[in-house]
C-alpha atoms as a PDB file:
ATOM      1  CA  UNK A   1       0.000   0.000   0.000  1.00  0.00           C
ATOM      2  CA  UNK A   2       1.018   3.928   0.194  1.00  0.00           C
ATOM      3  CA  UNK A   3       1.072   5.399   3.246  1.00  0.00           C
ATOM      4  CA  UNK A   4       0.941   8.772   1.954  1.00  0.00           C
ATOM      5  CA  UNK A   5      -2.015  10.463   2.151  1.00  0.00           C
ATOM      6  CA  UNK A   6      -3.672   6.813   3.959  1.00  0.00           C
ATOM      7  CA  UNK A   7      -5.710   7.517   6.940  1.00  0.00           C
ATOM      8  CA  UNK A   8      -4.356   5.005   9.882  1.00  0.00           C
ATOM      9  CA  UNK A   9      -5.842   4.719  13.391  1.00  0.00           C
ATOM     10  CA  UNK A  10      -3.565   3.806  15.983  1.00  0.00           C
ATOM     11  CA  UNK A  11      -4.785   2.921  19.315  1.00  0.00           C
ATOM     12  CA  UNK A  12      -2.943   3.267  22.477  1.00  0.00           C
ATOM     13  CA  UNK A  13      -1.010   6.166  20.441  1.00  0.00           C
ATOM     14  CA  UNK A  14       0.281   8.425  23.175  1.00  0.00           C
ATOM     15  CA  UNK A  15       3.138   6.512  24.339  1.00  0.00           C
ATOM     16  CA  UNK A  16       5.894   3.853  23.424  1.00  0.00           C
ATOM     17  CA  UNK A  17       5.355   1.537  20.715  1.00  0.00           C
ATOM     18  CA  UNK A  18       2.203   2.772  19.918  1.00  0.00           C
ATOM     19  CA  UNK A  19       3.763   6.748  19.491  1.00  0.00           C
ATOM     20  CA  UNK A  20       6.511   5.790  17.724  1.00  0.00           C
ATOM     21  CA  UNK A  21       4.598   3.502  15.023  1.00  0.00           C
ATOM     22  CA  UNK A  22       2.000   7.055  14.839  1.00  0.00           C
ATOM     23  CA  UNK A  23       5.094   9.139  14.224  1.00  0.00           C
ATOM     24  CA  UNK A  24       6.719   7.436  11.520  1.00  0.00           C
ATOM     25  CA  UNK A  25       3.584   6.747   9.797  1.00  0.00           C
ATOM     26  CA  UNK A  26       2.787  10.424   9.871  1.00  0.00           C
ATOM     27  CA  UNK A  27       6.364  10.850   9.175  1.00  0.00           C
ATOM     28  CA  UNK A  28       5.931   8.985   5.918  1.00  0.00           C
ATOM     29  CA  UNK A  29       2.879  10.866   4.713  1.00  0.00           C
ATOM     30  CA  UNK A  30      -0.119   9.167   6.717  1.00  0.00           C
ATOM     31  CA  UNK A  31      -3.184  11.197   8.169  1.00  0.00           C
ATOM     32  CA  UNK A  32      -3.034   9.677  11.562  1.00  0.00           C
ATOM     33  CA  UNK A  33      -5.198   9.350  14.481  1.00  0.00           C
ATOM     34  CA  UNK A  34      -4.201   8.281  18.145  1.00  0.00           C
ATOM     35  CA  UNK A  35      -6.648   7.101  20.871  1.00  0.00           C
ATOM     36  CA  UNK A  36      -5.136   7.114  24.863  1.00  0.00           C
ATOM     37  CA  UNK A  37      -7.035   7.167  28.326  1.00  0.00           C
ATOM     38  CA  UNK A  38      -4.736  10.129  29.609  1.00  0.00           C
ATOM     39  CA  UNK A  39      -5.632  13.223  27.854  1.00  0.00           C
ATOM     40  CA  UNK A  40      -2.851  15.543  28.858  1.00  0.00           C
ATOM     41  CA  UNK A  41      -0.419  12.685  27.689  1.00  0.00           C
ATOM     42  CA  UNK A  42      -2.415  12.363  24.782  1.00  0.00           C
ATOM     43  CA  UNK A  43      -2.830  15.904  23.771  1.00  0.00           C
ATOM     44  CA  UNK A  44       0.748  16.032  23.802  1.00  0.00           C
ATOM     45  CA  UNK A  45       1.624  13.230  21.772  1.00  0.00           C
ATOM     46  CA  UNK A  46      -0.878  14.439  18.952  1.00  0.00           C
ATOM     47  CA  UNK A  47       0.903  18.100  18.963  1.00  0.00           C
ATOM     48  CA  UNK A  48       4.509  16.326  18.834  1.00  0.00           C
ATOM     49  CA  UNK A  49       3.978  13.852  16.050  1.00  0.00           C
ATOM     50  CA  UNK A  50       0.860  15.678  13.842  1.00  0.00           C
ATOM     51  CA  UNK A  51      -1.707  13.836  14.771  1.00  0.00           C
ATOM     52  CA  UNK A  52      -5.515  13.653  15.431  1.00  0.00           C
ATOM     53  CA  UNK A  53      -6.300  12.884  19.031  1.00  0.00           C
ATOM     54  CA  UNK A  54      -9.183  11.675  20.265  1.00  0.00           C
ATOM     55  CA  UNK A  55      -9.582  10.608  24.250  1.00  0.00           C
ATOM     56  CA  UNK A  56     -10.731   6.729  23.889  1.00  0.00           C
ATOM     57  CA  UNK A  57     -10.545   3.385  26.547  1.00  0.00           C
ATOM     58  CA  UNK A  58     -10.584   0.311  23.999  1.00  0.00           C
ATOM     59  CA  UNK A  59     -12.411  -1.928  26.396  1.00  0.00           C
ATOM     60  CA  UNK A  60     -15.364   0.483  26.793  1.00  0.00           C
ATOM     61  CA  UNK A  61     -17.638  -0.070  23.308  1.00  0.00           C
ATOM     62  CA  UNK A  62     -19.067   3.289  23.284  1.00  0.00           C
ATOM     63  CA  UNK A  63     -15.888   4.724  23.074  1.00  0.00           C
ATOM     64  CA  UNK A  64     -14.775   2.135  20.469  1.00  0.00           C
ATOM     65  CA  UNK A  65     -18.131   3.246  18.261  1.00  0.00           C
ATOM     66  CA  UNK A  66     -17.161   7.035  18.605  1.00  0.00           C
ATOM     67  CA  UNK A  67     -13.498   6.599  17.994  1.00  0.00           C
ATOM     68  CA  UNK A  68     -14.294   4.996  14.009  1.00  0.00           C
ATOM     69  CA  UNK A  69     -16.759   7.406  13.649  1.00  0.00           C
ATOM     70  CA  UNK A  70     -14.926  10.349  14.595  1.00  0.00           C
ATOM     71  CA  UNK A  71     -11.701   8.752  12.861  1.00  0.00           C
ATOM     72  CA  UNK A  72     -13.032   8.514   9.167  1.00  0.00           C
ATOM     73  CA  UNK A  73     -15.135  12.242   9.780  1.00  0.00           C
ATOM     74  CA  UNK A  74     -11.897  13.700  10.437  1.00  0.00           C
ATOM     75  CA  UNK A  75      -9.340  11.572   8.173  1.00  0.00           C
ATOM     76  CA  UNK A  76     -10.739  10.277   5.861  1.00  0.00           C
ATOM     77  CA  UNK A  77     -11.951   6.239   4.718  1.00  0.00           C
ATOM     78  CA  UNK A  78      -9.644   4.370   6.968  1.00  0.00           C
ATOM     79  CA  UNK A  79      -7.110   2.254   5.700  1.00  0.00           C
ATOM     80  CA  UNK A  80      -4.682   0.861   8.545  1.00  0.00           C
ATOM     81  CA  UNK A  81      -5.856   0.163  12.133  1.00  0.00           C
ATOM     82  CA  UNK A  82      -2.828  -0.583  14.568  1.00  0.00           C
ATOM     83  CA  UNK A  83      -4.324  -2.503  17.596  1.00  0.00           C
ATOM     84  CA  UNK A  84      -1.792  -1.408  19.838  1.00  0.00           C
ATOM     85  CA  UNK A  85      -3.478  -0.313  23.177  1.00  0.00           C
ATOM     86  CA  UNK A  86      -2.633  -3.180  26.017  1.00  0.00           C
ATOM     87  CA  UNK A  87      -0.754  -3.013  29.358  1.00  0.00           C
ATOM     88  CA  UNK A  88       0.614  -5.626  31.408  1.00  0.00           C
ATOM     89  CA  UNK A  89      -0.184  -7.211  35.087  1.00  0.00           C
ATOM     90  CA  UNK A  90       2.553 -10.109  36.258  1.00  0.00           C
ATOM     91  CA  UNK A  91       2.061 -12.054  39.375  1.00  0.00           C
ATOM     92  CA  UNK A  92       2.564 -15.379  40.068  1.00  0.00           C
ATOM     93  CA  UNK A  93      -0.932 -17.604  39.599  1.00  0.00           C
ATOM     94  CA  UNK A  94      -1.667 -17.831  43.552  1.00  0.00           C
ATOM     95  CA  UNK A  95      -1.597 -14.089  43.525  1.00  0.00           C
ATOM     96  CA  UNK A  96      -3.709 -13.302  40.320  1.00  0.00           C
ATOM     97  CA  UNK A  97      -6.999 -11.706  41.940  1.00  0.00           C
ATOM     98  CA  UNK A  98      -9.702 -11.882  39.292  1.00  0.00           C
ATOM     99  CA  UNK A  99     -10.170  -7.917  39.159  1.00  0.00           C
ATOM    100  CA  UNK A 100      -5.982  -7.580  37.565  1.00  0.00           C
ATOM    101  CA  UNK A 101      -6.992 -10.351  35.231  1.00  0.00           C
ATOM    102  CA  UNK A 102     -10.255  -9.761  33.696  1.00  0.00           C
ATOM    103  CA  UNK A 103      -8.946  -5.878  33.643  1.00  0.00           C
ATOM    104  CA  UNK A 104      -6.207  -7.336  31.385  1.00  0.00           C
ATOM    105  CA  UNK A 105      -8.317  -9.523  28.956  1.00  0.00           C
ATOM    106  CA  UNK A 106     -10.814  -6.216  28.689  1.00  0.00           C
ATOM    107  CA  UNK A 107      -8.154  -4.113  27.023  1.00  0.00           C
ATOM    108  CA  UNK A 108      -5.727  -6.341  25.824  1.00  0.00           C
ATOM    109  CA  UNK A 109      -8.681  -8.689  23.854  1.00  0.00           C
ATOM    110  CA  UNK A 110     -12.157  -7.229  23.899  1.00  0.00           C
ATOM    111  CA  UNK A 111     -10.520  -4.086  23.336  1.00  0.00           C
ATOM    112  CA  UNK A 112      -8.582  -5.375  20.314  1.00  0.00           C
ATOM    113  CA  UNK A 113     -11.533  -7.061  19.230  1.00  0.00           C
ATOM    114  CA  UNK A 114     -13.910  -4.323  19.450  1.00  0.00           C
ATOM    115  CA  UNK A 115     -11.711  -1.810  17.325  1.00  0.00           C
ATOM    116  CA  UNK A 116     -11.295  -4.807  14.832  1.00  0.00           C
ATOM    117  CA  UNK A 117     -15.022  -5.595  14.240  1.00  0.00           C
ATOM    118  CA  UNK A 118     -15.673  -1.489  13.895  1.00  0.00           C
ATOM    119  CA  UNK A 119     -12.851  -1.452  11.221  1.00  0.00           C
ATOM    120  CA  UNK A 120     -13.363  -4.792   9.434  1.00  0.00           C
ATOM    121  CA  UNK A 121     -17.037  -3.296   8.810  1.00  0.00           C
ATOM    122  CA  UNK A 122     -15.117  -0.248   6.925  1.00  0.00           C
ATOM    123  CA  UNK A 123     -12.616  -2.303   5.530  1.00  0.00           C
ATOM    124  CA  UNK A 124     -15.475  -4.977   4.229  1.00  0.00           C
ATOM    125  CA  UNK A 125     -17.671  -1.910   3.054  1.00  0.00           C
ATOM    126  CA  UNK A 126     -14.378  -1.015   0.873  1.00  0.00           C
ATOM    127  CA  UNK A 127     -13.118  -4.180   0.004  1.00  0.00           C
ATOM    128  CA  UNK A 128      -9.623  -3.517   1.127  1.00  0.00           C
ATOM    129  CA  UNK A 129      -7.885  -2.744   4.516  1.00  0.00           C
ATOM    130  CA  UNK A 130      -5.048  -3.413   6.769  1.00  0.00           C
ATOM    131  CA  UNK A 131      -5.629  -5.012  10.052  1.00  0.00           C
ATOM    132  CA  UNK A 132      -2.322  -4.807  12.022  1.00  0.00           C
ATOM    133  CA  UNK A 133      -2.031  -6.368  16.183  1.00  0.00           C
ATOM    134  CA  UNK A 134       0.681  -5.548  18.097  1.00  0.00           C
ATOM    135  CA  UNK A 135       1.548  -8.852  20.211  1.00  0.00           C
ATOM    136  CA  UNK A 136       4.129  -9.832  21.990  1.00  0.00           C
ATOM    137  CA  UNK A 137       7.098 -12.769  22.057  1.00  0.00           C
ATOM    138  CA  UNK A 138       4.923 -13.692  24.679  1.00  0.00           C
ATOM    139  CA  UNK A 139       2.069 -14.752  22.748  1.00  0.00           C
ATOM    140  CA  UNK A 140       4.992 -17.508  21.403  1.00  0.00           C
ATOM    141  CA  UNK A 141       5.659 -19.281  24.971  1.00  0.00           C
ATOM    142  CA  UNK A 142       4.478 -19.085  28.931  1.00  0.00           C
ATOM    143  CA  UNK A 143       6.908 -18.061  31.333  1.00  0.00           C
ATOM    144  CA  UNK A 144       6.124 -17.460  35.093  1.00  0.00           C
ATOM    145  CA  UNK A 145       4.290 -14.726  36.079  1.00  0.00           C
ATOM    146  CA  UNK A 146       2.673 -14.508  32.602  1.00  0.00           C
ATOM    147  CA  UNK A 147      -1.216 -16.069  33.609  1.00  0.00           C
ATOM    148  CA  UNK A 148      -3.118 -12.670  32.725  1.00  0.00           C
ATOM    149  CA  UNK A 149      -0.531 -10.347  30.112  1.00  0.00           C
ATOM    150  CA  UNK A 150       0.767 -13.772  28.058  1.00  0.00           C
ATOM    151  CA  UNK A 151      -2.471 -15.454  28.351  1.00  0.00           C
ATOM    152  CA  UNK A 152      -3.618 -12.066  26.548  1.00  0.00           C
ATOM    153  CA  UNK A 153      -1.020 -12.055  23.827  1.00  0.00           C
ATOM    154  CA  UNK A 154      -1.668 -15.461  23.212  1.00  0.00           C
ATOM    155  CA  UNK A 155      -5.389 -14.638  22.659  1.00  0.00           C
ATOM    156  CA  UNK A 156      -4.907 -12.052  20.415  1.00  0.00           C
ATOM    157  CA  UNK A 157      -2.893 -14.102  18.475  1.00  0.00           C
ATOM    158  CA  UNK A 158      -5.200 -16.968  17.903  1.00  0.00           C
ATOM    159  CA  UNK A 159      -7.789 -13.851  17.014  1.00  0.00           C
ATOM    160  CA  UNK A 160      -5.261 -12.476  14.723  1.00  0.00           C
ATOM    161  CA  UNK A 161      -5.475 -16.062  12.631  1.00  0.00           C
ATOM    162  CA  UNK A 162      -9.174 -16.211  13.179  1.00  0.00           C
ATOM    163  CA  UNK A 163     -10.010 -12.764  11.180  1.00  0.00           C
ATOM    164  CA  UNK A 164      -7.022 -13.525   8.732  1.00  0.00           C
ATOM    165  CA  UNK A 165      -9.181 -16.791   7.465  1.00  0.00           C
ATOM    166  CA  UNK A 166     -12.389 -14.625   7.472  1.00  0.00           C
ATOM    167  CA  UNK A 167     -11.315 -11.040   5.419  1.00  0.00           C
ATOM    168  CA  UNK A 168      -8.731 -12.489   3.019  1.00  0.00           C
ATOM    169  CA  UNK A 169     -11.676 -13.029   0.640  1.00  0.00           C
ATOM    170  CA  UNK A 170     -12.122  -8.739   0.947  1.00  0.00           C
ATOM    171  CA  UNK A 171      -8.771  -8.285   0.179  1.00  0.00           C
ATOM    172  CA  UNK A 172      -8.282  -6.999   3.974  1.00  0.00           C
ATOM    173  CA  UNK A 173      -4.732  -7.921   5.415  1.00  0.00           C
ATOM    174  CA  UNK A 174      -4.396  -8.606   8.599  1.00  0.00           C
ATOM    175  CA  UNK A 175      -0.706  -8.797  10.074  1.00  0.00           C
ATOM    176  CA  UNK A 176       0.486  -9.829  13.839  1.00  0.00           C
ATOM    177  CA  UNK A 177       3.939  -8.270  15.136  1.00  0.00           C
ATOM    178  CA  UNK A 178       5.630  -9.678  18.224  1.00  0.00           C
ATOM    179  CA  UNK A 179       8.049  -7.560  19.814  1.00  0.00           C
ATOM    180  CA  UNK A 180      10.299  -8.888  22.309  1.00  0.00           C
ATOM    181  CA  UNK A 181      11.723  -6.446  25.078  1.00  0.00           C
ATOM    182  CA  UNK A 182      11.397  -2.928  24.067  1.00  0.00           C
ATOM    183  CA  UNK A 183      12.057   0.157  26.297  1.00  0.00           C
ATOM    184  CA  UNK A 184       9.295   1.724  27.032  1.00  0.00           C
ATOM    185  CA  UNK A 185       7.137   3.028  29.819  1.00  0.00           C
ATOM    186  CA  UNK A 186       5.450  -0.307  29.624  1.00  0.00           C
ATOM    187  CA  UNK A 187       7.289  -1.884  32.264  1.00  0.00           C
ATOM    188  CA  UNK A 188       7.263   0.617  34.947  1.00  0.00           C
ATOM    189  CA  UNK A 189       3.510   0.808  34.653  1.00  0.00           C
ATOM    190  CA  UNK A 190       3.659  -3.279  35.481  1.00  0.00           C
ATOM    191  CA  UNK A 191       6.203  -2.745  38.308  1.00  0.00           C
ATOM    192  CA  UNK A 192       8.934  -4.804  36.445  1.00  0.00           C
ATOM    193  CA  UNK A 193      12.349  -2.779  36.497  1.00  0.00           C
ATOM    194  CA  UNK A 194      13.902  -1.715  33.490  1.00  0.00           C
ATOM    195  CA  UNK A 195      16.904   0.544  32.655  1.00  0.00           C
ATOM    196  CA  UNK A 196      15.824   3.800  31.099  1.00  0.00           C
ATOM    197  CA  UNK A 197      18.587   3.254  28.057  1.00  0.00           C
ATOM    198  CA  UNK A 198      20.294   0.195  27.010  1.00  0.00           C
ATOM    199  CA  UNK A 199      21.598  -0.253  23.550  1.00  0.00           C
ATOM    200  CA  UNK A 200      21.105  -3.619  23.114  1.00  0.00           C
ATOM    201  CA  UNK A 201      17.614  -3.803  23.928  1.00  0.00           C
ATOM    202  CA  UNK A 202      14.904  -2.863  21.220  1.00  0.00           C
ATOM    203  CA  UNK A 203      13.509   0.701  20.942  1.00  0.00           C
ATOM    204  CA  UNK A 204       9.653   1.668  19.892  1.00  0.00           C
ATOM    205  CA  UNK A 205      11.359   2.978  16.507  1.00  0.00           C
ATOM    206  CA  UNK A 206      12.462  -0.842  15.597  1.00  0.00           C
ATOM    207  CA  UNK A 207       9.011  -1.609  15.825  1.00  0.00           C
ATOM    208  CA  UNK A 208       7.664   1.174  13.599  1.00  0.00           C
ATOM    209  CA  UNK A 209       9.949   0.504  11.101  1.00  0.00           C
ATOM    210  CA  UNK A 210       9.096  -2.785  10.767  1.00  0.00           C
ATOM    211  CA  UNK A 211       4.954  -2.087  10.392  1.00  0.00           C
ATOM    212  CA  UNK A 212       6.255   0.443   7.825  1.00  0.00           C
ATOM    213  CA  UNK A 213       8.125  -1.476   5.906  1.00  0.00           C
ATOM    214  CA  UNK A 214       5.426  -4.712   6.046  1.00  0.00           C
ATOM    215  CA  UNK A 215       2.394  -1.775   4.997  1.00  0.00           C
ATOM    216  CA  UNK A 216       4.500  -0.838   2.256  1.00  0.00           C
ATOM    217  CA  UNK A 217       4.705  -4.332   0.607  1.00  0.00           C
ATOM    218  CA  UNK A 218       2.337  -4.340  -2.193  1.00  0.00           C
ATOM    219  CA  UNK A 219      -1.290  -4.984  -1.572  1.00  0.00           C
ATOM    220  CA  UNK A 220      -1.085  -8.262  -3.811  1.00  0.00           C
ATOM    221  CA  UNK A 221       0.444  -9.868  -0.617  1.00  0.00           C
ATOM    222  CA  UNK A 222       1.620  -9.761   2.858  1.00  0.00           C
ATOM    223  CA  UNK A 223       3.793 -10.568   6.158  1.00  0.00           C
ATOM    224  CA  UNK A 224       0.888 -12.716   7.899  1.00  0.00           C
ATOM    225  CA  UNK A 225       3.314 -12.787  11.165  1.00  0.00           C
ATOM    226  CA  UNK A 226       6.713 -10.754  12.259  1.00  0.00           C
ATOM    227  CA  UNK A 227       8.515 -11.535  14.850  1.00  0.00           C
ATOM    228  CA  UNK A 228      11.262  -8.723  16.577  1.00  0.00           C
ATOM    229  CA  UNK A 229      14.316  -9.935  19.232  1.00  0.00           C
ATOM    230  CA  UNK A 230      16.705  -7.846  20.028  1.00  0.00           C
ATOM    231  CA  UNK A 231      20.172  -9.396  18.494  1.00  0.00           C
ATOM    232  CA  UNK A 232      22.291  -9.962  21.955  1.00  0.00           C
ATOM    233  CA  UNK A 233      19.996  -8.282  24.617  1.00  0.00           C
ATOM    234  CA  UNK A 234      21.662  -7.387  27.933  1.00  0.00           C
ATOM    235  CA  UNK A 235      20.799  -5.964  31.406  1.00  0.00           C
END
């Protein structure tokens, strides 16, 4: 496809991955629209990379509805949705109270799978659309810890192959990216540790250049799965 002058939706847009996959796609020529539950954050984010803001929670549907709709008024027909928007809780399974976990699946799952149904309904109505998740290396393997976030990756992904099989026929592609480690704000906000800078460890840019580069392949196919380690990752 051409991103320039494509309308993409990126959810979970204020921060990390999510920003820096907004920025270069706005960088490239996209009209670009971030959602994010805190609007100072957000509002900031928007003014930095050129984007279209709009003050959304992915696991509430009314906000879902109102996000597409306000989306394609402002932008344009969409073209690329980036289900981005997820956060992390890790505790070991005799510690997982049910409020961490289900609060987990709602953004992380429903959330992605809200956003997806409003934009496979565009993308059906047009015959042609790009469906992109952001996973994780852990929807690939369990590791302690993991019951609610990689239980929530892994769900996604089996989604991810699920909608693949059913909007191939509408020439809709629909892509899953697994990052491993990258450093963001996204493990402070889970209460794991993690250095503020390390070169060997993946940065949000990585990322974004990767959902560039597979959005840029021709529209006759596509990457149905990317996975992203950092080469020789140390602490």
């Amino acid at each position: 496809m051409q991103i320039k002058d494509s309308t993409v939706l990126v959810t979970g847009g204020s921060g990390g991955i999510g920003r820096a996959i907004a920025a270069t796609l706005a960088a490239a020529g996209a009209r670009v629209a971030i959602t994010g539950r805190d609007r100072a954050k957000l509002d900031a984010a928007a003014a930095a990379i050129g984007a279209h803001p709009i003050h959304a929670d992915v696991s509430i549907e009314a906000d879902v509805l109102r996000t597409m709709d306000e989306t394609i008024a402002a932008l344009g027909p969409l073209d690329v949705l980036v289900n981005n928007a997820g956060f992390g809780v890790f505790k070991p399974l005799v510690e997982m109270d049910r409020a961490s976990f289900e609060a987990v699946f709602a953004t992380n799952v429903t959330g992605a799978m809200l956003m997806a149904r409003e934009a496979a309904k565009h993308f059906i109505a047009r015959q042609r659309g790009n469906l992109v998740n952001i996973a994780s290396t852990s929807a690939l393997r369990g590791a302690p810890n993991g019951t609610a976030y990689y239980a929530s990756k892994f769900a996604l992904r089996g989604m991810t192959e699920c909608w693949r099989a059913e909007l191939r026929p509408h020439n809709i592609r629909v892509f899953l990216v697994n990052p491993s480690e990258v450093l963001t704000d996204f493990s402070a906000a889970a209460g794991r540790p993690q250095k503020a800078a390390n070169e060997s460890k993946l940065v949000g840019d990585d990322i974004a250049h990767m959902v560039k580069a597979i959005l840029e392949m021709h529209d006759r196919g596509f990457t149905t799965e990317l996975t992203v380690f950092a080469t020789n990752p140390r602490d």
